[in-house]
PDB file of N, CA and C in Angstrom:
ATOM      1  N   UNK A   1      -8.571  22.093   1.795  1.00  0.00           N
ATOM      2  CA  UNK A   1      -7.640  20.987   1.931  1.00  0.00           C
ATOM      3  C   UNK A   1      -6.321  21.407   1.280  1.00  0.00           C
ATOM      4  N   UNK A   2      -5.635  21.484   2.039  1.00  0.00           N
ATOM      5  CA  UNK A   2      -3.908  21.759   1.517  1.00  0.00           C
ATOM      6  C   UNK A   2      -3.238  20.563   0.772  1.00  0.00           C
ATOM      7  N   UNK A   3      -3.209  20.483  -0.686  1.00  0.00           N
ATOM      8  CA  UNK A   3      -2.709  19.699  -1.420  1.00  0.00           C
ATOM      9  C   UNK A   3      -1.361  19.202  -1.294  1.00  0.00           C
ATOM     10  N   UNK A   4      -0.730  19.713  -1.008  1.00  0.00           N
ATOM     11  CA  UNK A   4       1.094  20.533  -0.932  1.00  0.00           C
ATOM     12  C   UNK A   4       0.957  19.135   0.123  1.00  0.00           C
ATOM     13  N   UNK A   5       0.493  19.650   1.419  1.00  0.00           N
ATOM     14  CA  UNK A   5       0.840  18.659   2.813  1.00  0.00           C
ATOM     15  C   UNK A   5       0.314  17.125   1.924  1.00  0.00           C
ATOM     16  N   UNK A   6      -0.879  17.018   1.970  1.00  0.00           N
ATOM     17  CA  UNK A   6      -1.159  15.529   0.846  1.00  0.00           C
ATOM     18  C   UNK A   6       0.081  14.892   0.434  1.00  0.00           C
ATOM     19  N   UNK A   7       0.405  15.866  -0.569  1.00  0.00           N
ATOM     20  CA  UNK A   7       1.493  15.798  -1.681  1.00  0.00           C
ATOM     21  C   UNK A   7       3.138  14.917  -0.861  1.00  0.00           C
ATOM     22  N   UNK A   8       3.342  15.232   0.277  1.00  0.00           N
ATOM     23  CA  UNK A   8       4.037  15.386   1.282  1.00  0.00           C
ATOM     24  C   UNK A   8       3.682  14.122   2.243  1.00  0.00           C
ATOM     25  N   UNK A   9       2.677  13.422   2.746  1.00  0.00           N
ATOM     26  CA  UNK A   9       2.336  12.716   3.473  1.00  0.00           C
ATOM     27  C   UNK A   9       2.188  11.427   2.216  1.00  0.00           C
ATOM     28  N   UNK A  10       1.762  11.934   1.221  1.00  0.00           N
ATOM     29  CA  UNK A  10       1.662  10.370   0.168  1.00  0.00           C
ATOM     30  C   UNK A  10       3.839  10.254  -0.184  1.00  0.00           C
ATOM     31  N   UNK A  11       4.483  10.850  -0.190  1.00  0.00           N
ATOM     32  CA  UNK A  11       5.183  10.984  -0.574  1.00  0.00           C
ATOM     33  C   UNK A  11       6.195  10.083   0.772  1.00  0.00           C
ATOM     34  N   UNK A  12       5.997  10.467   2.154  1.00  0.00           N
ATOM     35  CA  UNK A  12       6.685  10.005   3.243  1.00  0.00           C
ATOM     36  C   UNK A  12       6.283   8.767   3.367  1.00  0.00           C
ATOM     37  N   UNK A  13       4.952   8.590   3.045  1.00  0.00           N
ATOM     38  CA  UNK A  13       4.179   6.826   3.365  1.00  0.00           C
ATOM     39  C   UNK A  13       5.237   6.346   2.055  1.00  0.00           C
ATOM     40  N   UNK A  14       5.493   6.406   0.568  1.00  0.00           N
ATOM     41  CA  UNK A  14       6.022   6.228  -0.042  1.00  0.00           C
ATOM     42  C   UNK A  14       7.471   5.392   0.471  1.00  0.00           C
ATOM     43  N   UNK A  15       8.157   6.428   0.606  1.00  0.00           N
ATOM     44  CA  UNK A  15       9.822   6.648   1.385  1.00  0.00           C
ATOM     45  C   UNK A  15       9.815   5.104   2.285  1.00  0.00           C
ATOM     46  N   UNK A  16       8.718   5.493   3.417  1.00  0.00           N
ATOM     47  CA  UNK A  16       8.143   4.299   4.642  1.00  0.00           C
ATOM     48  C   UNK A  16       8.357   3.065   3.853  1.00  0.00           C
ATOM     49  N   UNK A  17       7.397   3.077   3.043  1.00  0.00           N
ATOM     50  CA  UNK A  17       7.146   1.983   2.403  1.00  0.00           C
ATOM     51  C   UNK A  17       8.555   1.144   1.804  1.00  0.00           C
ATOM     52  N   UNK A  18       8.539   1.892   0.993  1.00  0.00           N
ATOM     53  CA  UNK A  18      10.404   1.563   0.406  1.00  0.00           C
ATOM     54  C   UNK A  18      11.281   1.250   0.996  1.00  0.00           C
ATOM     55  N   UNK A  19      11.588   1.611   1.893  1.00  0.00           N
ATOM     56  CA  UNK A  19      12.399   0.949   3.078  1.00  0.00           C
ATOM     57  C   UNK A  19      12.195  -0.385   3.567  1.00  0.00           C
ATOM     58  N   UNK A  20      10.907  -0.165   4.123  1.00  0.00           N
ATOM     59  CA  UNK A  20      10.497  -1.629   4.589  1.00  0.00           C
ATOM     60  C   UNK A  20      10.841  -2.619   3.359  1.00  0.00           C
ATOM     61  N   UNK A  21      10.458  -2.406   2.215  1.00  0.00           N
ATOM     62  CA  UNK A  21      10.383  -3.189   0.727  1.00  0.00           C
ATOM     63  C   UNK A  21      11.925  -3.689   0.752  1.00  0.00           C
ATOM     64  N   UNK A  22      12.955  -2.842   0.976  1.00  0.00           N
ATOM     65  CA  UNK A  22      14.500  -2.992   0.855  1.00  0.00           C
ATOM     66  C   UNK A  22      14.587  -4.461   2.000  1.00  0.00           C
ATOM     67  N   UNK A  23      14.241  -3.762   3.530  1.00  0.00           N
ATOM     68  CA  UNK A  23      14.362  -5.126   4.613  1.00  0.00           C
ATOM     69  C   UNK A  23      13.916  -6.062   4.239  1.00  0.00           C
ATOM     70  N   UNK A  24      12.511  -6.310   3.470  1.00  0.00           N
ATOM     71  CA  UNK A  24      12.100  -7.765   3.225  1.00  0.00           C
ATOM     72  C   UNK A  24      12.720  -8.483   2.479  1.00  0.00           C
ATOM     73  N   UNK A  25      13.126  -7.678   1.263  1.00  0.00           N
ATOM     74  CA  UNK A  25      13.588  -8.406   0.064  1.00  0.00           C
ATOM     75  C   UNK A  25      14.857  -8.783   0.472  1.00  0.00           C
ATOM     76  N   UNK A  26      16.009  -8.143   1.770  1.00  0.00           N
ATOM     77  CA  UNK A  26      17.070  -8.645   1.907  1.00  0.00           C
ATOM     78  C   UNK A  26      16.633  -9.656   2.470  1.00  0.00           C
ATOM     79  N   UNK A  27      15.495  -9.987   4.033  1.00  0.00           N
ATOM     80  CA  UNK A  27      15.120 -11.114   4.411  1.00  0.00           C
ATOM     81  C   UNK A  27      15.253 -12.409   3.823  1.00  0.00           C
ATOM     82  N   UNK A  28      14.156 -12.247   2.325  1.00  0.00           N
ATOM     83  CA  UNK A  28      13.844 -13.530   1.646  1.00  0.00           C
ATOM     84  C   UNK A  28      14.804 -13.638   0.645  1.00  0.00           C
ATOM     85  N   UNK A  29      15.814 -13.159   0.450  1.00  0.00           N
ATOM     86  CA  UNK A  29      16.418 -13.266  -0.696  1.00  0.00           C
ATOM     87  C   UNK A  29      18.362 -12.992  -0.353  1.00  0.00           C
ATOM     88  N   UNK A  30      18.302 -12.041   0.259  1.00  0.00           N
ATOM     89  CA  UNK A  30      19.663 -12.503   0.595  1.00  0.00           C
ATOM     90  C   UNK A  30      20.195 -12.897   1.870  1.00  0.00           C
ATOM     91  N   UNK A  31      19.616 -14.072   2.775  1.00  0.00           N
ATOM     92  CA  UNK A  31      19.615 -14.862   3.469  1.00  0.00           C
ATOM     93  C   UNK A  31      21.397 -14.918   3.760  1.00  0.00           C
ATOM     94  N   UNK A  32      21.823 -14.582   4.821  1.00  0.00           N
ATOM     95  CA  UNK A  32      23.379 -15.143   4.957  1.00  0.00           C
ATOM     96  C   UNK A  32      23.218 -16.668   6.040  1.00  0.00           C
ATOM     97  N   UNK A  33      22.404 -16.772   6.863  1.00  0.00           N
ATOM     98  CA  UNK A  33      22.031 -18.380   7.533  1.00  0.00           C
ATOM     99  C   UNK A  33      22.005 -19.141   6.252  1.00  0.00           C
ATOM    100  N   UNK A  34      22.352 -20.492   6.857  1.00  0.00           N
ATOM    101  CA  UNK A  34      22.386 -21.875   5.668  1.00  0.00           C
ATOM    102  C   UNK A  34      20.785 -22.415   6.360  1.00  0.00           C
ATOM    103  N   UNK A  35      20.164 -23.015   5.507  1.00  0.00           N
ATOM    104  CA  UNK A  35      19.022 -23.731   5.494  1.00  0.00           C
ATOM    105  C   UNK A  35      18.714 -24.609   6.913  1.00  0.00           C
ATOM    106  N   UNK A  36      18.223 -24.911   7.797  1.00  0.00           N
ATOM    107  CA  UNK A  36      18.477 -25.490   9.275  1.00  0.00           C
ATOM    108  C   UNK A  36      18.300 -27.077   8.749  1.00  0.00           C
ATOM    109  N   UNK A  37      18.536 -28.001   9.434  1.00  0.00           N
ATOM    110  CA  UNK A  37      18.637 -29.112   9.136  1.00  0.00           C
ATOM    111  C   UNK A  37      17.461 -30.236  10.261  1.00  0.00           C
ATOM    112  N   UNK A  38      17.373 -29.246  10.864  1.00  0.00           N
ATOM    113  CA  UNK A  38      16.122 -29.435  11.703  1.00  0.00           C
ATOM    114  C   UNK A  38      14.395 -29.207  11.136  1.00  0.00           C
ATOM    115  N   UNK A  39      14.014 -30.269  10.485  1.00  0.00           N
ATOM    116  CA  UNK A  39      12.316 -29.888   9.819  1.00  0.00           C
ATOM    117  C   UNK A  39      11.402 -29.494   9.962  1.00  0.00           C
ATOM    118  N   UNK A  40      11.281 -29.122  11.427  1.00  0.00           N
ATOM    119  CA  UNK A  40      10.839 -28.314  11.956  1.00  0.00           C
ATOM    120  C   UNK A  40      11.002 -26.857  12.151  1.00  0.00           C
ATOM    121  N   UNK A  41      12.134 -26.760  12.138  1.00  0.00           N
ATOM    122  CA  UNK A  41      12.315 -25.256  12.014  1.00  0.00           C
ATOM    123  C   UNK A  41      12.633 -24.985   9.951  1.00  0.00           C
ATOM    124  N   UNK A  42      12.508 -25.565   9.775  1.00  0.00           N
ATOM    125  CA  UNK A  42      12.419 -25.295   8.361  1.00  0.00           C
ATOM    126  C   UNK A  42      11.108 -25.475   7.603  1.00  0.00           C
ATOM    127  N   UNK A  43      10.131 -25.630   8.487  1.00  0.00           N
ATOM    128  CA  UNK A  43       8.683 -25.252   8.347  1.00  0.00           C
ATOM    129  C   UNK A  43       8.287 -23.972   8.925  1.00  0.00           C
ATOM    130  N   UNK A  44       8.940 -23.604  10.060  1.00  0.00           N
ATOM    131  CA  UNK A  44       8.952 -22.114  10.551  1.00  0.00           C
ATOM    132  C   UNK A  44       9.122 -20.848   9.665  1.00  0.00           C
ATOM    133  N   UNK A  45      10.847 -21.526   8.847  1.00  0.00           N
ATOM    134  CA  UNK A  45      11.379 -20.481   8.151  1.00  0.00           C
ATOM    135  C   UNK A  45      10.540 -20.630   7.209  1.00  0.00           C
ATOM    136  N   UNK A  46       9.656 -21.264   6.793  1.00  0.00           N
ATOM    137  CA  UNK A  46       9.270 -21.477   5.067  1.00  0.00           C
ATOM    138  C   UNK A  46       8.031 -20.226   5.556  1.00  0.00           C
ATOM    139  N   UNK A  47       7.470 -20.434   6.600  1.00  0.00           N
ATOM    140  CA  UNK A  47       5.966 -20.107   6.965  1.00  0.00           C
ATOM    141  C   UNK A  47       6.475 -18.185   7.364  1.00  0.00           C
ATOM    142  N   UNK A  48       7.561 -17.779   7.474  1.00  0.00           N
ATOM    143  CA  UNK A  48       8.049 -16.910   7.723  1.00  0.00           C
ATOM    144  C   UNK A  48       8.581 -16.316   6.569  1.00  0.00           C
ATOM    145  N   UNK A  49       9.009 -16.618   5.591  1.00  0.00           N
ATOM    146  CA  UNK A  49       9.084 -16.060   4.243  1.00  0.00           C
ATOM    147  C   UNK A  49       8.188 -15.935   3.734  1.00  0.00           C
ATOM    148  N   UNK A  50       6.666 -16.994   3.430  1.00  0.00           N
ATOM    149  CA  UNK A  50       6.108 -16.521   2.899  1.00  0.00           C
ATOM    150  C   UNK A  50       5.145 -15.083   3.806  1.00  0.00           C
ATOM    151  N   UNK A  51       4.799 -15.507   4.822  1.00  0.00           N
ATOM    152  CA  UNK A  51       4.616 -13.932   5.533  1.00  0.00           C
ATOM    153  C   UNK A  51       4.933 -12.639   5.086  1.00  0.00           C
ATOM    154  N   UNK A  52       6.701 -12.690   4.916  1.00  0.00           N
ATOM    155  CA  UNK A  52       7.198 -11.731   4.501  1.00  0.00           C
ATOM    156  C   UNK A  52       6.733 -11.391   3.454  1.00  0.00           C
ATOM    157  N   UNK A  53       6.638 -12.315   2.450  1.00  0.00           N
ATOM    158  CA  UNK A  53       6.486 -12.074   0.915  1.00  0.00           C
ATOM    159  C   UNK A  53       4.870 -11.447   0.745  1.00  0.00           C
ATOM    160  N   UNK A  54       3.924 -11.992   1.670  1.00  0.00           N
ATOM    161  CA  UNK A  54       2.716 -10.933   1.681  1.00  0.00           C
ATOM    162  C   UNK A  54       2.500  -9.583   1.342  1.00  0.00           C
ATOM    163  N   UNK A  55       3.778  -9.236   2.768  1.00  0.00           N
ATOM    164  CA  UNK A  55       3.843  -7.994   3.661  1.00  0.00           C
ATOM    165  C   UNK A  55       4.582  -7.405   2.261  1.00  0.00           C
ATOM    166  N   UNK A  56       5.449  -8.203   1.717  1.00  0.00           N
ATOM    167  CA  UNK A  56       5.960  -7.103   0.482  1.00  0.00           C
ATOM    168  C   UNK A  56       5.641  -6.802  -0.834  1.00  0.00           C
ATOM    169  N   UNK A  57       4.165  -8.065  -1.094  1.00  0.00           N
ATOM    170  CA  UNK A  57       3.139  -7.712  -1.773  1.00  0.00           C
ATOM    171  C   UNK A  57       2.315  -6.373  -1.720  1.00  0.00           C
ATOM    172  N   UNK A  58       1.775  -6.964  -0.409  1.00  0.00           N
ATOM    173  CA  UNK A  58       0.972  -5.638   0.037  1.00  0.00           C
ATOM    174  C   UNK A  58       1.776  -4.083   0.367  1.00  0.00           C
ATOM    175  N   UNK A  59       2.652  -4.320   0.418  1.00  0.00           N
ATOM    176  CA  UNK A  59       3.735  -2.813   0.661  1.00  0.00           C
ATOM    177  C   UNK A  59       3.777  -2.815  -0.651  1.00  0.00           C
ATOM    178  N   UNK A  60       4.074  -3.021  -2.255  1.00  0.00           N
ATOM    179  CA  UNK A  60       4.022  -3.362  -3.769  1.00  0.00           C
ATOM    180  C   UNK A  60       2.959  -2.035  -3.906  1.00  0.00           C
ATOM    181  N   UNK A  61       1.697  -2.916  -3.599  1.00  0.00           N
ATOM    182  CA  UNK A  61       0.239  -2.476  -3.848  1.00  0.00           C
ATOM    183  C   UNK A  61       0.022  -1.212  -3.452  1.00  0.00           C
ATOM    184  N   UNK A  62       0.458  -1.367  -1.994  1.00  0.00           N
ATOM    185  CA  UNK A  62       0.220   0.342  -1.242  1.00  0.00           C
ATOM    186  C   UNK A  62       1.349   0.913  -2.369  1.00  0.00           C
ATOM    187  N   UNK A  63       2.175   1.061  -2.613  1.00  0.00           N
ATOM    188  CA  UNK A  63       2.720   2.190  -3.627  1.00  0.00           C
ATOM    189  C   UNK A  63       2.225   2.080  -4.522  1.00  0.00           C
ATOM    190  N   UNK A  64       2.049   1.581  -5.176  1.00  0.00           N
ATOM    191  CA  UNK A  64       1.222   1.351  -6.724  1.00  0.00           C
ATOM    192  C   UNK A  64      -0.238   2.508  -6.214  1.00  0.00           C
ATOM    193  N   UNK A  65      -1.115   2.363  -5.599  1.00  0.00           N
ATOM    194  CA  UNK A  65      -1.945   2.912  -5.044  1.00  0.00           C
ATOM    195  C   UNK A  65      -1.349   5.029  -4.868  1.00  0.00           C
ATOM    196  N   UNK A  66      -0.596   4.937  -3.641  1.00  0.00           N
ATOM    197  CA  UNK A  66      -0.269   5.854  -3.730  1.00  0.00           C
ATOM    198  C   UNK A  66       0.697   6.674  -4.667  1.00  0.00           C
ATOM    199  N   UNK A  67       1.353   5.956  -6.058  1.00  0.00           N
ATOM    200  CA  UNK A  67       1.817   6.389  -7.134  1.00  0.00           C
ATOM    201  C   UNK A  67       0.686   7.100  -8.175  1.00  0.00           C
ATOM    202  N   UNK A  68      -0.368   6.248  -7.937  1.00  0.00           N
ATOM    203  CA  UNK A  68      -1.965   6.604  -8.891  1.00  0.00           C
ATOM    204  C   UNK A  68      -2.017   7.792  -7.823  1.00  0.00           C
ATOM    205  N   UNK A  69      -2.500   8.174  -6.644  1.00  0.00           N
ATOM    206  CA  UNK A  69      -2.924   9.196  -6.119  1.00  0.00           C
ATOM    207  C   UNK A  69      -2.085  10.493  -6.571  1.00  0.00           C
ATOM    208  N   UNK A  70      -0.525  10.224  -6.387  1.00  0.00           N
ATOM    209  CA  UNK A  70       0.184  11.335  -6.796  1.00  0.00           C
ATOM    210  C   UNK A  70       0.162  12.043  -8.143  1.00  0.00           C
ATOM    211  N   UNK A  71      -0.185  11.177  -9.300  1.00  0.00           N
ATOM    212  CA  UNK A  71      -1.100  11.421 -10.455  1.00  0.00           C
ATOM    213  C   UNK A  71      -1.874  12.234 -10.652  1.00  0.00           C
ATOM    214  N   UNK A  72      -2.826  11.280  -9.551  1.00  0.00           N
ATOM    215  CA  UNK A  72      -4.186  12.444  -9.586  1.00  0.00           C
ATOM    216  C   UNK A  72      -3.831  14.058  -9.413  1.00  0.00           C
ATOM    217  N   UNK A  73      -3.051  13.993  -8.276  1.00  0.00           N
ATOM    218  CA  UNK A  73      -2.440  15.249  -7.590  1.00  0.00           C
ATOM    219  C   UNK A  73      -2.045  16.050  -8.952  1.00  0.00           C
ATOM    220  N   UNK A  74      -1.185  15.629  -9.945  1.00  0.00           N
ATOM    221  CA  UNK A  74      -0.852  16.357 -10.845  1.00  0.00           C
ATOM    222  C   UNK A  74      -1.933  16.522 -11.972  1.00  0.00           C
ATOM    223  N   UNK A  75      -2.847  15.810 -11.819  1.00  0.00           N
ATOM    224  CA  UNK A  75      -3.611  16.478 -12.827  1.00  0.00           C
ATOM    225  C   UNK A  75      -4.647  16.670 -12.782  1.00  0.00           C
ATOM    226  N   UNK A  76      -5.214  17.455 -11.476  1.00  0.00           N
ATOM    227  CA  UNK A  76      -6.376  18.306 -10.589  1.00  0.00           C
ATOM    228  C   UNK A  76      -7.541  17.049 -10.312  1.00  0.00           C
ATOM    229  N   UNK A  77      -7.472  15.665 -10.736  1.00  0.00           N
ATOM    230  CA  UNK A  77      -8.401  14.676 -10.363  1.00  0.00           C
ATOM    231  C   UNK A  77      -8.579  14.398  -8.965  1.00  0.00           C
ATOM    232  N   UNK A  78      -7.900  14.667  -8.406  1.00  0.00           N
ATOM    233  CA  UNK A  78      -7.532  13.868  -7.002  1.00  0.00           C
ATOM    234  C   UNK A  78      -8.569  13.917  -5.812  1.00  0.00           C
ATOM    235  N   UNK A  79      -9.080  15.189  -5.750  1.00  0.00           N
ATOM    236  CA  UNK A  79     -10.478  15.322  -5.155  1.00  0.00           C
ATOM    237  C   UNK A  79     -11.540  14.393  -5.537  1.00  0.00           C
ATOM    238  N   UNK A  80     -11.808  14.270  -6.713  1.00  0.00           N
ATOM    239  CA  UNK A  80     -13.029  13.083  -7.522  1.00  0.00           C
ATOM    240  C   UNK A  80     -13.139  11.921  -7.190  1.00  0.00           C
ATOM    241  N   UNK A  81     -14.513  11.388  -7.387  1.00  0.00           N
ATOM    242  CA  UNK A  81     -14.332   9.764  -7.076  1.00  0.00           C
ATOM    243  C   UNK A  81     -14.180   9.472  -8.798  1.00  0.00           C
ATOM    244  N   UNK A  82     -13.292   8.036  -8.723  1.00  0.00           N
ATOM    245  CA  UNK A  82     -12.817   8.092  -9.859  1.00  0.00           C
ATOM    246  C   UNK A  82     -14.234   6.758 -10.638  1.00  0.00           C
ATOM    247  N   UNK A  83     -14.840   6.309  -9.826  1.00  0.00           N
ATOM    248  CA  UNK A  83     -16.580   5.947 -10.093  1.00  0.00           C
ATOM    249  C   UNK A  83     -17.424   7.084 -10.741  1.00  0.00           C
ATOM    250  N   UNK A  84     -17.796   7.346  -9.910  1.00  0.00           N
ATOM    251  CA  UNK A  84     -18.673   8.555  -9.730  1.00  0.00           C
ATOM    252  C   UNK A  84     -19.033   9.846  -9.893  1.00  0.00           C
ATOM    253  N   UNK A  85     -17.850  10.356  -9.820  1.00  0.00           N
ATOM    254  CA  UNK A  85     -17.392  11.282 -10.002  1.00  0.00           C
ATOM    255  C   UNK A  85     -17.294  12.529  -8.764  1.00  0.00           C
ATOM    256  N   UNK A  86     -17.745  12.524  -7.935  1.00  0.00           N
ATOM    257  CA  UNK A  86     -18.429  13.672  -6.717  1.00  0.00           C
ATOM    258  C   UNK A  86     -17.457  13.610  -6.015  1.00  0.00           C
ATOM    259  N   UNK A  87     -17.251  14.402  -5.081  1.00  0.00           N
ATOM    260  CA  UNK A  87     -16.112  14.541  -3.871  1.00  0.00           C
ATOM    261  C   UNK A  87     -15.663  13.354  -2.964  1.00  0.00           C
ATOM    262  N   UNK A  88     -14.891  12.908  -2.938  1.00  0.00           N
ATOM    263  CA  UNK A  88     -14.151  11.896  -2.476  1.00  0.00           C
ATOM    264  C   UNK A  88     -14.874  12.568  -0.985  1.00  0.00           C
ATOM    265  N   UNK A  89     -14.307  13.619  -0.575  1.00  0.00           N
ATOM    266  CA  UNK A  89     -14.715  14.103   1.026  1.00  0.00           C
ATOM    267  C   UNK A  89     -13.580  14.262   1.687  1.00  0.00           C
ATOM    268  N   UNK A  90     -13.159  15.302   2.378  1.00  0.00           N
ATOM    269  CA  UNK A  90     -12.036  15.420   2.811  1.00  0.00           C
ATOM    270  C   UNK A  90     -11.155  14.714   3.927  1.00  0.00           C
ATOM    271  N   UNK A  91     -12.282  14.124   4.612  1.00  0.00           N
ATOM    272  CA  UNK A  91     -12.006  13.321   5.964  1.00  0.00           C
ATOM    273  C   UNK A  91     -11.817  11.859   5.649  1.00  0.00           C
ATOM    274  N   UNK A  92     -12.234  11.664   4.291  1.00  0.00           N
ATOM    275  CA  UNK A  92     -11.715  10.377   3.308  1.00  0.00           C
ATOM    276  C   UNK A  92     -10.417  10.155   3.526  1.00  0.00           C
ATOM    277  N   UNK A  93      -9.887  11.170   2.504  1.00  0.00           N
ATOM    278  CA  UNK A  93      -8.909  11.502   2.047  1.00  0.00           C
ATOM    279  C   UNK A  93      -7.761  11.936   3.241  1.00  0.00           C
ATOM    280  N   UNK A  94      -7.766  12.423   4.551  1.00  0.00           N
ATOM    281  CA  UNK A  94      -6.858  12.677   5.263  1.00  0.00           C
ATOM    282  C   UNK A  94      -6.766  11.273   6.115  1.00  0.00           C
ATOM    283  N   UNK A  95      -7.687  10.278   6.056  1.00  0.00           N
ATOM    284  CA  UNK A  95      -7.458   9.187   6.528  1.00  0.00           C
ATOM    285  C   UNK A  95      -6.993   7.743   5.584  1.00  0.00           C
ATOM    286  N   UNK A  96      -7.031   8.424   4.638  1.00  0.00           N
ATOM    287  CA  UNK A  96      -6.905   7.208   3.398  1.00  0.00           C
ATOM    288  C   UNK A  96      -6.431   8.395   1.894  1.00  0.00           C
ATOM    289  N   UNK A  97      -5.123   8.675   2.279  1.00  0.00           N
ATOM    290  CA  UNK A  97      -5.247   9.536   1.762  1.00  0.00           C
ATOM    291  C   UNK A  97      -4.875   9.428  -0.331  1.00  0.00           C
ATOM    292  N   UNK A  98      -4.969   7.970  -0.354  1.00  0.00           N
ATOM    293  CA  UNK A  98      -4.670   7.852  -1.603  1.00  0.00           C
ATOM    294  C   UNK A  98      -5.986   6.934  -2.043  1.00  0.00           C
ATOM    295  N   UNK A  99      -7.221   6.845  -1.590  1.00  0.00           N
ATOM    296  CA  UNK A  99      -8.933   6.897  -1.832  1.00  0.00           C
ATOM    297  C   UNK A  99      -9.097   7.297  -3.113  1.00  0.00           C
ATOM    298  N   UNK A 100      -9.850   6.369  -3.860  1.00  0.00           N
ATOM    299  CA  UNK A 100     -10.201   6.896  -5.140  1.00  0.00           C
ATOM    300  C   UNK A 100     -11.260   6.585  -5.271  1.00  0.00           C
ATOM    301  N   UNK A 101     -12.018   6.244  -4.054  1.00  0.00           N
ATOM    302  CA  UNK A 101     -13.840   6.571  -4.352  1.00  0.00           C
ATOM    303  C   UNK A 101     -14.413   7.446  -2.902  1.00  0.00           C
ATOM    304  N   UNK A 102     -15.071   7.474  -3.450  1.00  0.00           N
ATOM    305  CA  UNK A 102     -16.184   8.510  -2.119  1.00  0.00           C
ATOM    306  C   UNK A 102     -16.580   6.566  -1.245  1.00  0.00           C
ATOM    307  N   UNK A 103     -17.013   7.406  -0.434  1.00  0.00           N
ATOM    308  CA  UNK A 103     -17.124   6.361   0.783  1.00  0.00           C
ATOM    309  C   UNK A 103     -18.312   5.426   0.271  1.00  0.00           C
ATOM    310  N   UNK A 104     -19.311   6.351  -0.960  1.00  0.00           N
ATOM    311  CA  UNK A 104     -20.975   5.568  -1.434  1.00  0.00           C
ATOM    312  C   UNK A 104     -19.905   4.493  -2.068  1.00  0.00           C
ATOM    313  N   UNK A 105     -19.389   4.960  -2.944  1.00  0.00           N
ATOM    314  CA  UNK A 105     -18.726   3.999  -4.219  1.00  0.00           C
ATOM    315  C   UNK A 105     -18.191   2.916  -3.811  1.00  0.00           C
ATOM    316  N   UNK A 106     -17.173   3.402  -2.507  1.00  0.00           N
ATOM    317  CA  UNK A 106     -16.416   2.256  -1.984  1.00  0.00           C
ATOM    318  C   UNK A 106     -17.232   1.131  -0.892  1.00  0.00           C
ATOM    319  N   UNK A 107     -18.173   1.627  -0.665  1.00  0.00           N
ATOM    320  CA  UNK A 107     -18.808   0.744   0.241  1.00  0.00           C
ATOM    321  C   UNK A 107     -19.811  -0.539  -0.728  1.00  0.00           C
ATOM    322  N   UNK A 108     -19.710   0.053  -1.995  1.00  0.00           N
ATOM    323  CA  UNK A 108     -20.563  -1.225  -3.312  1.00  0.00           C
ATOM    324  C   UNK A 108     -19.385  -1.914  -3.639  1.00  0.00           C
ATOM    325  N   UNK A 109     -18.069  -1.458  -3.797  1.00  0.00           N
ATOM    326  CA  UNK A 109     -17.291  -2.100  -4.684  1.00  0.00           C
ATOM    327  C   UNK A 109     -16.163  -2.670  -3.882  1.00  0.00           C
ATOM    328  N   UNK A 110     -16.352  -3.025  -2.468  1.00  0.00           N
ATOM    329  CA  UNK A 110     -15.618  -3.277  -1.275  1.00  0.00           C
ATOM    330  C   UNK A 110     -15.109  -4.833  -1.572  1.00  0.00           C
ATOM    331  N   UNK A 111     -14.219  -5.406  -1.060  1.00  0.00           N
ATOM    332  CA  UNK A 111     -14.060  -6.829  -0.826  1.00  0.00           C
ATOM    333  C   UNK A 111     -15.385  -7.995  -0.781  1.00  0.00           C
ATOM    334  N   UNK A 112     -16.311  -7.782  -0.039  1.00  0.00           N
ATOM    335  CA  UNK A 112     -17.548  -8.312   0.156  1.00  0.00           C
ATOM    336  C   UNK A 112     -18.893  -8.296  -0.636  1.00  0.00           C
ATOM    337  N   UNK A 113     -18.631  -7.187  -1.373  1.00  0.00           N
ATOM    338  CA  UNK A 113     -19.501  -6.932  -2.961  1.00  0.00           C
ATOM    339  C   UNK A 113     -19.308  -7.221  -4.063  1.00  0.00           C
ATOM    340  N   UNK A 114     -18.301  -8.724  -4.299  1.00  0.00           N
ATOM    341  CA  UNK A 114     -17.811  -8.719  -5.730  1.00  0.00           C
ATOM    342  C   UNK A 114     -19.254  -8.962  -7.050  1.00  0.00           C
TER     343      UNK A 114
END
């Protein structure tokens, strides 16, 4: 597994990410439209910011995520499950490439296993 390219693909999802983060936050926050006066469409816009504000949660998280992976990268962990300890697996990792359990680990400690 070529670390370097990793290194490089967590780094561009990064960049991706950040960008998008810039569009939302101008969306919800520096708004140049005035408020509509119509209540209906000001249930639209409300239901449409918070959307946004998800999407720039979850774009938050994905870097936070792939900031920990780039970590790993620097300090030879990054292969490991950070459970378990054993090989993450490489086909993990080129599909999820900032994974910090092997597929056993992550399949106990998933959304649905609290």
């Amino acid at each position: 597994m070529n670390l370097d390219q990793i290194r490089e693909k967590l780094l561009a999802r990064k960049a991706e990410i950040e960008a998008r983060l810039q569009r939302t936050h101008k969306h919800i926050y520096l708004k140049d439209e005035p408020v509509s006066a119509n209540f209906n469409e000001q249930i639209k816009q409300t239901e449409n910011d918070e959307l946004v504000m998800t999407l720039e949660a979850e774009g938050r998280e994905e870097i936070n995520q792939i900031d920990h992976a780039l970590q790993r990268l620097s300090d030879g962990s990054y292969l490991s499950c950070t459970t378990c300890g054993e090989a993450i697996g490489e086909k993990r990792l080129q599909v999820i490439p900032y994974a910090e359990q092997c597929i056993a680990c992550a399949s106990m400690t998933g959304p649905d296993r609290s």
